[in-house]
N, C-alpha and C. Protein backbone atom coordinates (compact mmCIF):
# COMPACT_ATOMS: atom_id res chain seq x y z
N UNK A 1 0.84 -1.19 0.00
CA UNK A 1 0.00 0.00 0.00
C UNK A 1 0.88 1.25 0.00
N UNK A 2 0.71 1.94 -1.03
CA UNK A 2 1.18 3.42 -0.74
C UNK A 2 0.92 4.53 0.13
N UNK A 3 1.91 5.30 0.16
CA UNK A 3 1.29 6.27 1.41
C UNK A 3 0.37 7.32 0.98
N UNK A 4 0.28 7.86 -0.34
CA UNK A 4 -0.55 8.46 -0.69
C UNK A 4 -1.89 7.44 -0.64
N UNK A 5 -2.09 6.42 -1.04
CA UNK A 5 -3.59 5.08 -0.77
C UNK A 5 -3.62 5.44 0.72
N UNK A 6 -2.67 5.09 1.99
CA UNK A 6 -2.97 5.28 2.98
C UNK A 6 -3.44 6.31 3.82
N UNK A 7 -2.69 7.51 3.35
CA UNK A 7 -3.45 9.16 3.28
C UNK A 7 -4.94 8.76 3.65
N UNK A 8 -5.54 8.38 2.24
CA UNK A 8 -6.46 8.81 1.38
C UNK A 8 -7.78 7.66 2.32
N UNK A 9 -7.57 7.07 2.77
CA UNK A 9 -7.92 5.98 3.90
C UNK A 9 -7.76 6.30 5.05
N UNK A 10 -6.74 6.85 5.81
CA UNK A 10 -6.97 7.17 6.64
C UNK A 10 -8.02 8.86 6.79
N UNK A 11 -7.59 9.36 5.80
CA UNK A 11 -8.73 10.96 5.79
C UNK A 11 -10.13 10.29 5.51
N UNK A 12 -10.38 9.11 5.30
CA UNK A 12 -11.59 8.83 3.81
C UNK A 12 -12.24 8.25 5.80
N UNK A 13 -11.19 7.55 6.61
CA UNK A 13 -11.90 7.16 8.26
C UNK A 13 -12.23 7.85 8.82
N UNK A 14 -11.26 9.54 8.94
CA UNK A 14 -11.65 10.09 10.04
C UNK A 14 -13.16 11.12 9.01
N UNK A 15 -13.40 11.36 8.09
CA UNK A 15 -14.11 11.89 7.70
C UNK A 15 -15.39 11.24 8.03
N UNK A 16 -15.50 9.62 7.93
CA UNK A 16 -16.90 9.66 8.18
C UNK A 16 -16.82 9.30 9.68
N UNK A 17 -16.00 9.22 10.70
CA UNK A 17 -16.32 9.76 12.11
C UNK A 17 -16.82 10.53 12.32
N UNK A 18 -16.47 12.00 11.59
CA UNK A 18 -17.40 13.04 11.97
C UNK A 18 -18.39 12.76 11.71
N UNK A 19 -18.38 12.74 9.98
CA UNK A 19 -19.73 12.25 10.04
C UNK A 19 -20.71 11.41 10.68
N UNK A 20 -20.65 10.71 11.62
CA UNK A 20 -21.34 9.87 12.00
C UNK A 20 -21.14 10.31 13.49
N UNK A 21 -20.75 10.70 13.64
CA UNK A 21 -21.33 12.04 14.61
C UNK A 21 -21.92 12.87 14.55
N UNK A 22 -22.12 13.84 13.29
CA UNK A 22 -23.19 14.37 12.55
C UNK A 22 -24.48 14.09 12.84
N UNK A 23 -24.22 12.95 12.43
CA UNK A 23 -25.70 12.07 12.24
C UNK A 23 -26.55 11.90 13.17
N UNK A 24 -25.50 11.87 14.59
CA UNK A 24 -25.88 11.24 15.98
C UNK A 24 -26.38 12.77 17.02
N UNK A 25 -26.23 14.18 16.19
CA UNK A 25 -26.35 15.30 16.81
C UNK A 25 -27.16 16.00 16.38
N UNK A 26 -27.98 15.90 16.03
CA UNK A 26 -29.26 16.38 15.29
C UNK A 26 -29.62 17.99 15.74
N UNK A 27 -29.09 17.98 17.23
CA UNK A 27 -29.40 19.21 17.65
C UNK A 27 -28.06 20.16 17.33
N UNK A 28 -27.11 19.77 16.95
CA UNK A 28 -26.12 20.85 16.46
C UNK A 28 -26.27 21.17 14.73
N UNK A 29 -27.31 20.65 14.34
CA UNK A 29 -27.13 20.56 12.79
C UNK A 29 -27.18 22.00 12.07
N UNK A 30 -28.47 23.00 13.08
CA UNK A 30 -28.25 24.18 12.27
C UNK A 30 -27.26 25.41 12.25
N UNK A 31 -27.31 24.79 13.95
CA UNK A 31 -25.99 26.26 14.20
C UNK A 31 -24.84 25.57 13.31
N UNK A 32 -24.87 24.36 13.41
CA UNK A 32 -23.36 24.14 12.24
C UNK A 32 -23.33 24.51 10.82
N UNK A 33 -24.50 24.27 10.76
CA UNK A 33 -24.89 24.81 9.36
C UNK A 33 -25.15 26.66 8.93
N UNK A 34 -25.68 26.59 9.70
CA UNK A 34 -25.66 28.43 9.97
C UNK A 34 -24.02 28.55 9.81
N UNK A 35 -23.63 28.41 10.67
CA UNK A 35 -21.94 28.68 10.40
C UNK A 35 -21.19 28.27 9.19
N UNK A 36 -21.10 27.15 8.83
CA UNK A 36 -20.35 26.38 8.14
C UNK A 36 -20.79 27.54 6.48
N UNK A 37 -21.92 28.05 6.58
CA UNK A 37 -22.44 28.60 5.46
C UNK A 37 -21.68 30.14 5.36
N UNK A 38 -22.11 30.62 7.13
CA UNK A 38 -22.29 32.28 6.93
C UNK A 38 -21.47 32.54 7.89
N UNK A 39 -20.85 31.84 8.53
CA UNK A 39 -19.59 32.54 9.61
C UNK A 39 -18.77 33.40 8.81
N UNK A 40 -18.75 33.40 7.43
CA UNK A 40 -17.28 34.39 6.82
C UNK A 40 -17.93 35.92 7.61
N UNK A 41 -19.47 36.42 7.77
CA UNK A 41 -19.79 37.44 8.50
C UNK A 41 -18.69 37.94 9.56
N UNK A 42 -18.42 37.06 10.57
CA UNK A 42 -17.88 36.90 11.82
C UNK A 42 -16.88 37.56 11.27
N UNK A 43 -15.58 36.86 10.23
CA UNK A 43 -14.54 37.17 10.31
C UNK A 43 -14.40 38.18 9.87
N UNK A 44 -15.67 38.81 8.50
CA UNK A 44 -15.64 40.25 8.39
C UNK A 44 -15.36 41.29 9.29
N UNK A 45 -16.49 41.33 10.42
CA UNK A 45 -16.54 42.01 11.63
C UNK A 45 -15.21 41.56 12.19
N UNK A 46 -14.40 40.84 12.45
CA UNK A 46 -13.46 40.80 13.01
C UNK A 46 -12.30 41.80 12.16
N UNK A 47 -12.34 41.49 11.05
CA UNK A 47 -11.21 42.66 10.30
C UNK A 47 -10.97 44.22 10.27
N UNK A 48 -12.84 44.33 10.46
CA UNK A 48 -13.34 45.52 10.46
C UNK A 48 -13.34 46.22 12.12
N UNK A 49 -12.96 44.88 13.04
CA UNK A 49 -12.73 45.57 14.38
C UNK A 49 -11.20 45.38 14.31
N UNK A 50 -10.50 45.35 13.55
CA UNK A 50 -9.09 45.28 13.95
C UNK A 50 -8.82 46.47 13.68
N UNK A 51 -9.08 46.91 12.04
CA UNK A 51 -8.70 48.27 11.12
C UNK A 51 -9.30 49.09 12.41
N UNK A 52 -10.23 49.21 13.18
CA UNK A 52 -10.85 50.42 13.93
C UNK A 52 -9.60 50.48 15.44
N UNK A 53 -9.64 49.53 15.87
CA UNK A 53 -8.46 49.59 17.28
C UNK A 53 -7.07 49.49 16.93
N UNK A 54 -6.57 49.36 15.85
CA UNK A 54 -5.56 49.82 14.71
C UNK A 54 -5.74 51.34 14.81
N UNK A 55 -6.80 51.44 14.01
CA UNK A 55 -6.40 52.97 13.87
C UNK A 55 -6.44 53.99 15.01
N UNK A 56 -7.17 53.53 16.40
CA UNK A 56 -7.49 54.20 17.45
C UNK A 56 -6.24 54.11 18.13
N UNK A 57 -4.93 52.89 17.86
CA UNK A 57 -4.16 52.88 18.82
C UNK A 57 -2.77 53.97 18.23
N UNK A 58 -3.10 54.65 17.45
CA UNK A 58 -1.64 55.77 16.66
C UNK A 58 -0.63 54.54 16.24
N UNK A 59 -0.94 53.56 15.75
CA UNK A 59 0.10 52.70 15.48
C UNK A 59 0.18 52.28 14.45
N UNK A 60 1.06 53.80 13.16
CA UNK A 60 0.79 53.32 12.02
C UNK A 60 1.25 51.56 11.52
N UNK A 61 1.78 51.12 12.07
CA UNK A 61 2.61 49.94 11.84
C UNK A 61 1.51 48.72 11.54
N UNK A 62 0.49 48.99 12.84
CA UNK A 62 -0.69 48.72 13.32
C UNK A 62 -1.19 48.51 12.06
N UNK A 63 -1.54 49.82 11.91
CA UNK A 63 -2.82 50.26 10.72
C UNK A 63 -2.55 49.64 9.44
N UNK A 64 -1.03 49.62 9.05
CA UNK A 64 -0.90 49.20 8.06
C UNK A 64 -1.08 47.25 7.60
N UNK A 65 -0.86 46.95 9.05
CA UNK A 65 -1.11 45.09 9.17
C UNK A 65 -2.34 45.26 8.84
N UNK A 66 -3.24 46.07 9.46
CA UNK A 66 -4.87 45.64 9.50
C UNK A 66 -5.37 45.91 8.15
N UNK A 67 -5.06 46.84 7.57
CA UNK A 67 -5.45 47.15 6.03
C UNK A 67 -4.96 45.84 4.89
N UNK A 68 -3.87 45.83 5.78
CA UNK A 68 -3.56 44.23 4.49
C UNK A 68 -3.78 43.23 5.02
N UNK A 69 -4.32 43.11 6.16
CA UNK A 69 -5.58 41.66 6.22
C UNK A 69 -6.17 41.21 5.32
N UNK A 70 -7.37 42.25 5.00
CA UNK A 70 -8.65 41.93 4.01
C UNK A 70 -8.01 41.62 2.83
N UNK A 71 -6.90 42.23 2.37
CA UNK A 71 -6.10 42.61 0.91
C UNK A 71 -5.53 40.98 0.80
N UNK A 72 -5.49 40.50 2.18
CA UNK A 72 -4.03 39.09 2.38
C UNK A 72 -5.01 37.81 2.29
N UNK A 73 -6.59 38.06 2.42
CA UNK A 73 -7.85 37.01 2.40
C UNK A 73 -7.92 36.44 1.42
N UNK A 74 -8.35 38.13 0.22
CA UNK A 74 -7.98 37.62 -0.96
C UNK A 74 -6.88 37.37 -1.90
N UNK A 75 -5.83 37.47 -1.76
CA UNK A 75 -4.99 36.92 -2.33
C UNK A 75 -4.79 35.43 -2.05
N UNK A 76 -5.24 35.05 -0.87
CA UNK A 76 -5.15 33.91 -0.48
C UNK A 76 -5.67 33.06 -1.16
N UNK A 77 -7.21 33.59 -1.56
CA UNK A 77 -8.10 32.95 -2.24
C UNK A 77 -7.87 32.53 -3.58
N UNK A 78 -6.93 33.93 -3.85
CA UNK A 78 -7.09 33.61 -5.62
C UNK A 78 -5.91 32.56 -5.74
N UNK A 79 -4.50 32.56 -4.60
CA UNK A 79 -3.75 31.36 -4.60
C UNK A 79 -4.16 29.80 -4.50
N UNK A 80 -5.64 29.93 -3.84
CA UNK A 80 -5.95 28.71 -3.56
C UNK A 80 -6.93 27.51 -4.80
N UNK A 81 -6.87 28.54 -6.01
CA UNK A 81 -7.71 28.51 -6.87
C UNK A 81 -6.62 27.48 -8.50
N UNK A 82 -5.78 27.83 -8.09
CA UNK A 82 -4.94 26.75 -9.11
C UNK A 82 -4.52 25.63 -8.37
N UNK A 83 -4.28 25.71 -6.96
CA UNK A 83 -4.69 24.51 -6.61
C UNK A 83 -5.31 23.28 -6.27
N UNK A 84 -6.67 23.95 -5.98
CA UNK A 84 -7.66 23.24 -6.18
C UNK A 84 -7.91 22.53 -7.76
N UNK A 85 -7.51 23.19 -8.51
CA UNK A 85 -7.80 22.77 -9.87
C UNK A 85 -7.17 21.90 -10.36
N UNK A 86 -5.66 21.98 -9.60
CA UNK A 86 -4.53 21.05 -9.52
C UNK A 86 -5.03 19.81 -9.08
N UNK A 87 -5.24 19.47 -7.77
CA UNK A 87 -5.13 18.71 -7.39
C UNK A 87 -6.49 17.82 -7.67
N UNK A 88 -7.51 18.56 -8.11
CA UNK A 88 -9.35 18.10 -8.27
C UNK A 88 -9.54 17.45 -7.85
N UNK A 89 -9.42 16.97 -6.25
CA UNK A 89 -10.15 16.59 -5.62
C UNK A 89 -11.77 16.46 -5.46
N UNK A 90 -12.99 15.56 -5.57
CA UNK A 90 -13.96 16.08 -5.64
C UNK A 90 -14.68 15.68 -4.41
N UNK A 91 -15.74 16.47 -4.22
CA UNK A 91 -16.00 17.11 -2.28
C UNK A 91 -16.45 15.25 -1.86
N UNK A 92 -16.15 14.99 -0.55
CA UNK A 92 -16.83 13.86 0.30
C UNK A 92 -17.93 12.93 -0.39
N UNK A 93 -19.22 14.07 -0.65
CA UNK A 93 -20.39 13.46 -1.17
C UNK A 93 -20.29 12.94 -2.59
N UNK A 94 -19.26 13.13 -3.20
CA UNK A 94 -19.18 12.92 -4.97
C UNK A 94 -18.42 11.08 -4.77
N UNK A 95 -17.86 11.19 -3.41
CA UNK A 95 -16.72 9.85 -3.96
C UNK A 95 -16.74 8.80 -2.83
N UNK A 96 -17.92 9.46 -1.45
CA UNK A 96 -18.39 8.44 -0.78
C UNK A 96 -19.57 8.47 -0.81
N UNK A 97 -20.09 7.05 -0.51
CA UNK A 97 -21.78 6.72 -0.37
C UNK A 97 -21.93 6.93 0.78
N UNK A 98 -23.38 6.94 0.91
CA UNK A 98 -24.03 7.32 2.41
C UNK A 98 -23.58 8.35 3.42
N UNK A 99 -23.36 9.48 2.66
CA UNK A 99 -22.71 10.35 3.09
C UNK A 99 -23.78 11.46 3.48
N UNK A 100 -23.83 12.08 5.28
CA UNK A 100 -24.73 13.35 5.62
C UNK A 100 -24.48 14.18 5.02
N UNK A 101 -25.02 14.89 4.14
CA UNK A 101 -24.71 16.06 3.98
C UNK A 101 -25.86 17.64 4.30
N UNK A 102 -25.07 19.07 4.89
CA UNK A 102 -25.94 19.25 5.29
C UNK A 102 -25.83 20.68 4.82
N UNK A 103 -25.20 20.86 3.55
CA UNK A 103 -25.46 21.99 2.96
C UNK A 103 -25.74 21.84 1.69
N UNK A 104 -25.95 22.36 0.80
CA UNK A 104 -26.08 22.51 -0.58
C UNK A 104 -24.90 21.90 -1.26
N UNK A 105 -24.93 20.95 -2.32
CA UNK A 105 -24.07 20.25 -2.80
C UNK A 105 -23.18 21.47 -3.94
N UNK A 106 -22.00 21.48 -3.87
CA UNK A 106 -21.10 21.79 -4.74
C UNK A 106 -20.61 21.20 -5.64
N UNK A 107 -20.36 21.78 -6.69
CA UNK A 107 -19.47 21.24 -8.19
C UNK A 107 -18.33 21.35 -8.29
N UNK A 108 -17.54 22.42 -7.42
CA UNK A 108 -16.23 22.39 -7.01
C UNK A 108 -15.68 21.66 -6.45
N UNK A 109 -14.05 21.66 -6.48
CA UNK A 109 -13.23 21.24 -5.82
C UNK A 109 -13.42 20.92 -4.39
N UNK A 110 -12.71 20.03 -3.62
CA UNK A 110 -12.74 20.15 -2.40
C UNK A 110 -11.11 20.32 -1.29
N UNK A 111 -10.02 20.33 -2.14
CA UNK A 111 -9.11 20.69 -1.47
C UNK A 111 -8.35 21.07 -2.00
N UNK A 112 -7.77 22.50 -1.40
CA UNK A 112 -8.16 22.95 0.18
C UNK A 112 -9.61 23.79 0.00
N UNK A 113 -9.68 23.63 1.42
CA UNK A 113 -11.09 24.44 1.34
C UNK A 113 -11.19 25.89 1.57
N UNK A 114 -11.91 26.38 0.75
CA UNK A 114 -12.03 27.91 0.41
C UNK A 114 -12.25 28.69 1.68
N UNK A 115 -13.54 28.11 2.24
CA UNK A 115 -13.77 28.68 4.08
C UNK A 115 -12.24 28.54 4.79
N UNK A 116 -11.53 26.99 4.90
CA UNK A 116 -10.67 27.25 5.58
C UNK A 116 -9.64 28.11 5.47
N UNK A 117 -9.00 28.55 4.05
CA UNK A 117 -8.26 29.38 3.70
C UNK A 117 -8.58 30.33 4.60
N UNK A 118 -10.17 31.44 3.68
CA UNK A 118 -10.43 32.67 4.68
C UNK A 118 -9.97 32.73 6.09
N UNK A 119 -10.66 31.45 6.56
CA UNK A 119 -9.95 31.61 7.92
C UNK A 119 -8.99 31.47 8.09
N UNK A 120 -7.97 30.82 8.00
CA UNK A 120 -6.81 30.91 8.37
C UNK A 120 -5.73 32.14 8.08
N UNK A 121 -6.35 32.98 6.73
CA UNK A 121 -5.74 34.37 6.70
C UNK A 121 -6.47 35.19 7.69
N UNK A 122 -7.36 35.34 7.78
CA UNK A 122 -8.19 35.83 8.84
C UNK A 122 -7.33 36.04 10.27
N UNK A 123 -7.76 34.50 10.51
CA UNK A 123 -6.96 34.60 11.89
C UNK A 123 -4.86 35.00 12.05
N UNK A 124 -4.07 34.25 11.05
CA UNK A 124 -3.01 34.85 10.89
C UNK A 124 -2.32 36.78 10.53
N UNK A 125 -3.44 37.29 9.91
CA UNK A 125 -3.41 38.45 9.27
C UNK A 125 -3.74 38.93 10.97
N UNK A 126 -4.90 38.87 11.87
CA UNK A 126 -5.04 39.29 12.48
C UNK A 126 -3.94 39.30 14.14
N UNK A 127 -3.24 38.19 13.54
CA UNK A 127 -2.32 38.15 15.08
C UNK A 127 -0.99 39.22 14.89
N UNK A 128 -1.32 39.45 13.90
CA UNK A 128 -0.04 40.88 13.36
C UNK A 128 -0.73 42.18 13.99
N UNK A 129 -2.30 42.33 13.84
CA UNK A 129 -2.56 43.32 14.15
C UNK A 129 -2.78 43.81 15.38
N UNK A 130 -3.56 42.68 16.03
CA UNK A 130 -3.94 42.65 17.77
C UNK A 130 -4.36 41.40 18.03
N UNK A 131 -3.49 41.02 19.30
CA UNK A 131 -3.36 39.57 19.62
C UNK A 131 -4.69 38.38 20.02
N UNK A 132 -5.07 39.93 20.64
CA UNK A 132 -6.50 39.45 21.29
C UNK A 132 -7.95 38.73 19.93
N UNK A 133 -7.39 39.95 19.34
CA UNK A 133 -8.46 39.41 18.05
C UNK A 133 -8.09 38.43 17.30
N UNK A 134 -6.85 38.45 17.10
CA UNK A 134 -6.01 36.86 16.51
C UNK A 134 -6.10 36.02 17.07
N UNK A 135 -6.18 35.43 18.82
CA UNK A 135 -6.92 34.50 19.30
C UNK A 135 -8.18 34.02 19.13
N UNK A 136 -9.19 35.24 19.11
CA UNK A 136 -10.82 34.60 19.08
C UNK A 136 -10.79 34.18 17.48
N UNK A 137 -10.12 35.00 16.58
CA UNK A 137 -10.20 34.55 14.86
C UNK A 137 -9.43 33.21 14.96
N UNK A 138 -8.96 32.66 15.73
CA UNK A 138 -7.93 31.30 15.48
C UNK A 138 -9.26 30.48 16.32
N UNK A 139 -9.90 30.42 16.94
CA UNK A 139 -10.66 29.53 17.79
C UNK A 139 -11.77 29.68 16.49
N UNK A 140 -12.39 30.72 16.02
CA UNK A 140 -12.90 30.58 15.21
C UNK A 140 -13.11 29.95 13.91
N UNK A 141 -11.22 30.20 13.17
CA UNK A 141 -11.01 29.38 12.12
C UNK A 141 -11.19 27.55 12.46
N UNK A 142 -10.30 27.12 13.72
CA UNK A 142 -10.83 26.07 13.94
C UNK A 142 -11.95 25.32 14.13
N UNK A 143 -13.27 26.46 14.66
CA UNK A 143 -14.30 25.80 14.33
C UNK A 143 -14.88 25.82 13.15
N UNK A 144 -14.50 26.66 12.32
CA UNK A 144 -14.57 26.53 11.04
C UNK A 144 -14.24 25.69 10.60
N UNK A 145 -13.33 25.32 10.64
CA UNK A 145 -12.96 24.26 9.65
C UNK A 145 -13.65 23.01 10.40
N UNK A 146 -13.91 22.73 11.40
CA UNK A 146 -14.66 21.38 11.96
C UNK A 146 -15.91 21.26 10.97
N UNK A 147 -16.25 22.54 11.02
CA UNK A 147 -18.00 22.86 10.78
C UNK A 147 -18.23 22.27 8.96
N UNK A 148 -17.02 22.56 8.56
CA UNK A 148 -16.98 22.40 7.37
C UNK A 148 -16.56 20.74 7.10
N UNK A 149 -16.45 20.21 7.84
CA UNK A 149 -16.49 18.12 8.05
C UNK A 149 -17.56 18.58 8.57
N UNK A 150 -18.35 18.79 9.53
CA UNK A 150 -19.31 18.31 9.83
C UNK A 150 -20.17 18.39 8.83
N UNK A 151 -20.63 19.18 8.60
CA UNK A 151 -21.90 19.68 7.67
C UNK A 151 -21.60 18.46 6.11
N UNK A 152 -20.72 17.65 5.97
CA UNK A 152 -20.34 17.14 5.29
C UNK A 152 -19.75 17.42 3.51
N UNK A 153 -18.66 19.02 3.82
CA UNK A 153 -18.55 19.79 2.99
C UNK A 153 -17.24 19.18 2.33
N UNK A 154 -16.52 19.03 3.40
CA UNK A 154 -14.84 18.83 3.41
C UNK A 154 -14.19 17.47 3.75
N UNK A 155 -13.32 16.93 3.46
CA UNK A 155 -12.46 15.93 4.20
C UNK A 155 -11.68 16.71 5.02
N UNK A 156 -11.26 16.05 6.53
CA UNK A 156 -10.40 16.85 7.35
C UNK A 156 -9.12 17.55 6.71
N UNK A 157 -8.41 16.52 5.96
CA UNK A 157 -7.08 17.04 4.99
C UNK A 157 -7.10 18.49 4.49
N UNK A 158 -9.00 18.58 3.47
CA UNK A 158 -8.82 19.81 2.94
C UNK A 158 -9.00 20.91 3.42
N UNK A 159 -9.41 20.92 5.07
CA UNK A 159 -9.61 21.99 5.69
C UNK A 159 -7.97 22.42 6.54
N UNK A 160 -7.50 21.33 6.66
CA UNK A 160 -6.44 21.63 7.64
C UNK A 160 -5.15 22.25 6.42
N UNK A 161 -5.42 21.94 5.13
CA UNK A 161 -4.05 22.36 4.13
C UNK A 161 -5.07 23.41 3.64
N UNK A 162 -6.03 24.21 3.45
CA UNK A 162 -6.83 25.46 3.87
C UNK A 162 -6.66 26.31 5.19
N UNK A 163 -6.39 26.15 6.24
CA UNK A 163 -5.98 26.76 7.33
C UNK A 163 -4.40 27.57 6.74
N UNK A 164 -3.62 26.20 6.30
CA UNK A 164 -2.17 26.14 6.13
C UNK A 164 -1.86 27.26 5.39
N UNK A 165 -2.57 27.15 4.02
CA UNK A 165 -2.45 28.16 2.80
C UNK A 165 -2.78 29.22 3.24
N UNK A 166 -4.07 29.86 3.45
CA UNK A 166 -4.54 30.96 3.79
C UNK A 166 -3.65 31.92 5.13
N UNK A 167 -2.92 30.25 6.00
CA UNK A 167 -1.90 31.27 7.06
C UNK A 167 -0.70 31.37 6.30
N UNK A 168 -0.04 31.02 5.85
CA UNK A 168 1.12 30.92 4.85
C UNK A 168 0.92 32.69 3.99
N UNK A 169 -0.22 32.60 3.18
CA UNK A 169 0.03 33.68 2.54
C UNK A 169 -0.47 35.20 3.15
N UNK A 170 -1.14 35.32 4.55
CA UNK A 170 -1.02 35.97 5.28
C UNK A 170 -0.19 36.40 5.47
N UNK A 171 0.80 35.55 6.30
CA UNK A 171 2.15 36.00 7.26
C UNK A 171 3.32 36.24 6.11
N UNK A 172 3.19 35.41 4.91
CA UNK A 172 4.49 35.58 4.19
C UNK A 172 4.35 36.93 3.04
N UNK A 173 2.68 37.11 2.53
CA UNK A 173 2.46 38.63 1.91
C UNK A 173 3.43 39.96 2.84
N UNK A 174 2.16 39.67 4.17
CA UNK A 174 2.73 40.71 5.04
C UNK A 174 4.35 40.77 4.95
N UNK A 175 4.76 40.32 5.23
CA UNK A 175 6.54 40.53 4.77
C UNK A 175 6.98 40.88 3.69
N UNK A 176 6.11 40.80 2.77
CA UNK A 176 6.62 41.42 1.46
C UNK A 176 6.38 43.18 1.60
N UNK A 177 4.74 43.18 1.66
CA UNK A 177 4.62 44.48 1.62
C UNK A 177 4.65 45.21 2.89
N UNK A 178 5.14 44.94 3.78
CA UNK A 178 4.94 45.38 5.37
C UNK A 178 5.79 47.21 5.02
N UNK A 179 6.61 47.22 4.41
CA UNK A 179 7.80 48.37 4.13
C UNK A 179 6.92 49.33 3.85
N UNK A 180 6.68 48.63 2.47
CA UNK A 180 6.35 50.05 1.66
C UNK A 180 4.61 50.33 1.81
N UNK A 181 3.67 49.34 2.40
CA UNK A 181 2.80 49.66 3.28
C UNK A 181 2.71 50.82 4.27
N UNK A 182 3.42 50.57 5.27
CA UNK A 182 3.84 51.03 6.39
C UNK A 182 4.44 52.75 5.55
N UNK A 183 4.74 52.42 4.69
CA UNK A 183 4.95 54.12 4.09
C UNK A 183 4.09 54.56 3.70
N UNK A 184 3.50 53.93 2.83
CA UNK A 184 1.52 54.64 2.42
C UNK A 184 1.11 54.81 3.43
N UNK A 185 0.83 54.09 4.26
CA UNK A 185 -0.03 54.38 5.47
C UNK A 185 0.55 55.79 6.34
N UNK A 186 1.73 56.24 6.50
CA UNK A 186 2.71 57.06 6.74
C UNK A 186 2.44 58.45 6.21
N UNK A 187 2.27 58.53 4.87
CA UNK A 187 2.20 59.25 3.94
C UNK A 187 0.43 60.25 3.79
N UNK A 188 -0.22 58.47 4.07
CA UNK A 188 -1.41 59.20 3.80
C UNK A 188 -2.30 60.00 5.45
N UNK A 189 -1.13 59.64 6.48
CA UNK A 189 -1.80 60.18 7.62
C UNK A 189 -1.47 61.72 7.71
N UNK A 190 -0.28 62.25 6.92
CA UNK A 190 -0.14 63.40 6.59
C UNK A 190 -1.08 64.20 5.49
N UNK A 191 -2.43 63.70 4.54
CA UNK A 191 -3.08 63.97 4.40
C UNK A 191 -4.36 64.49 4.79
N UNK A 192 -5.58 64.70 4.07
CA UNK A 192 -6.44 65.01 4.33
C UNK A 192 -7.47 63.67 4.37
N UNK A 193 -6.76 62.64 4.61
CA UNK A 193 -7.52 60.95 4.22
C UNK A 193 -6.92 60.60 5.68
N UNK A 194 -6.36 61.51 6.62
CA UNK A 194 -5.94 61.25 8.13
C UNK A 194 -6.52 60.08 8.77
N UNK A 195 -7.63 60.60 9.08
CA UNK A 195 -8.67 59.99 9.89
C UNK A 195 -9.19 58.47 9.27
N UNK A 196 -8.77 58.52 8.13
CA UNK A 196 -8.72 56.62 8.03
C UNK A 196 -7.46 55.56 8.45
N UNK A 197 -6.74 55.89 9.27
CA UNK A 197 -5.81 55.69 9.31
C UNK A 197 -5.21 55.95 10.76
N UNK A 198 -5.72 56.86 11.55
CA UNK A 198 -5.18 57.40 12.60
C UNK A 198 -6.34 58.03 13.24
N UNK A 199 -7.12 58.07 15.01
CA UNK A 199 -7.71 58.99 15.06
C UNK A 199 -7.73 60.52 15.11
């Protein structure tokens, strides 16, 4: 047996554990589902409370991490998009039987997963900006990504190399543009565009 066969067997076991835990929780089905669908809300509001206590704390350095959060989500996304295509994986319900599923079936890819990405730039983008909010966005991404096996969206693999990617191109963007960021942001607080940026 190969280790890629064994991978693919061991993700193909723990996937329908959840699932079949799923099955057995009837009363978690909507909040998981509520989430698994519409939590990206959450992490909105979370970006949008970073950029604000960013800009309240005079720390252009600050301001400039929090602005390239949202900027570091999507890039993430659009990185995650030749890979998926790469690798075409197709979602849980396409390649196992008897499978819960508890959202709307997709035609896409399934790894990595698009939710987990968000989150994981989410929560990485945000531990640059303020720690506190980078904790609750990391407890968050992780239940994200559960929510996304549960609901029977994802195999565990494609959520956890979705976490990976989306933190990867967070933390490693930010290093690219952190400089000359940090100078726009610099530049434009000496404007009349102040007050986005600084209180």
């Amino acid at each position: 047996m190969t280790t890629s066969t064994s991978l693919t067997r061991a993700q193909e076991s723990w996937f329908r554990d959840v699932n079949s835990f799923a099955a057995h929780t009837s009363w978690l089905h909507t909040p998981m589902r509520l989430y698994a669908k519409d939590g990206i809300v959450l992490f909105a509001l979370l970006l949008l409370t970073a950029w604000w206590v960013a800009r309240g704390s005079g720390d252009l350095a600050r301001v400039a991490a929090s602005l390239w959060a949202p900027v570091g989500v999507l890039v993430a996304l659009a990185v995650n998009q030749p890979i998926a295509n790469l690798v075409a994986e197709p979602r849980p319900y396409a390649s196992l039987s008897h499978v819960l599923v508890l959202v709307s079936r997709s035609t896409d890819y399934s790894f990595p997963s698009d939710h987990a990405v968000m989150a994981g730039a989410v929560a990485s983008a945000l531990m640059l900006t303020d720690r506190r909010l980078g904790w609750v966005a990391t407890v968050l991404a992780v239940l994200m990504a559960f929510a996304r096996v549960y609901v029977g969206a994802h195999f565990p693999l494609d959520v956890l190399a979705g976490l990976a990617v989306g933190a990867a191109v967070a933390v490693g963007g930010h290093l690219v543009v952190r400089r000359p960021l940090v100078a726009l942001v610099t530049m434009v607080s000496r404007t009349p565009l102040r007050p986005f940026v600084t209180a």
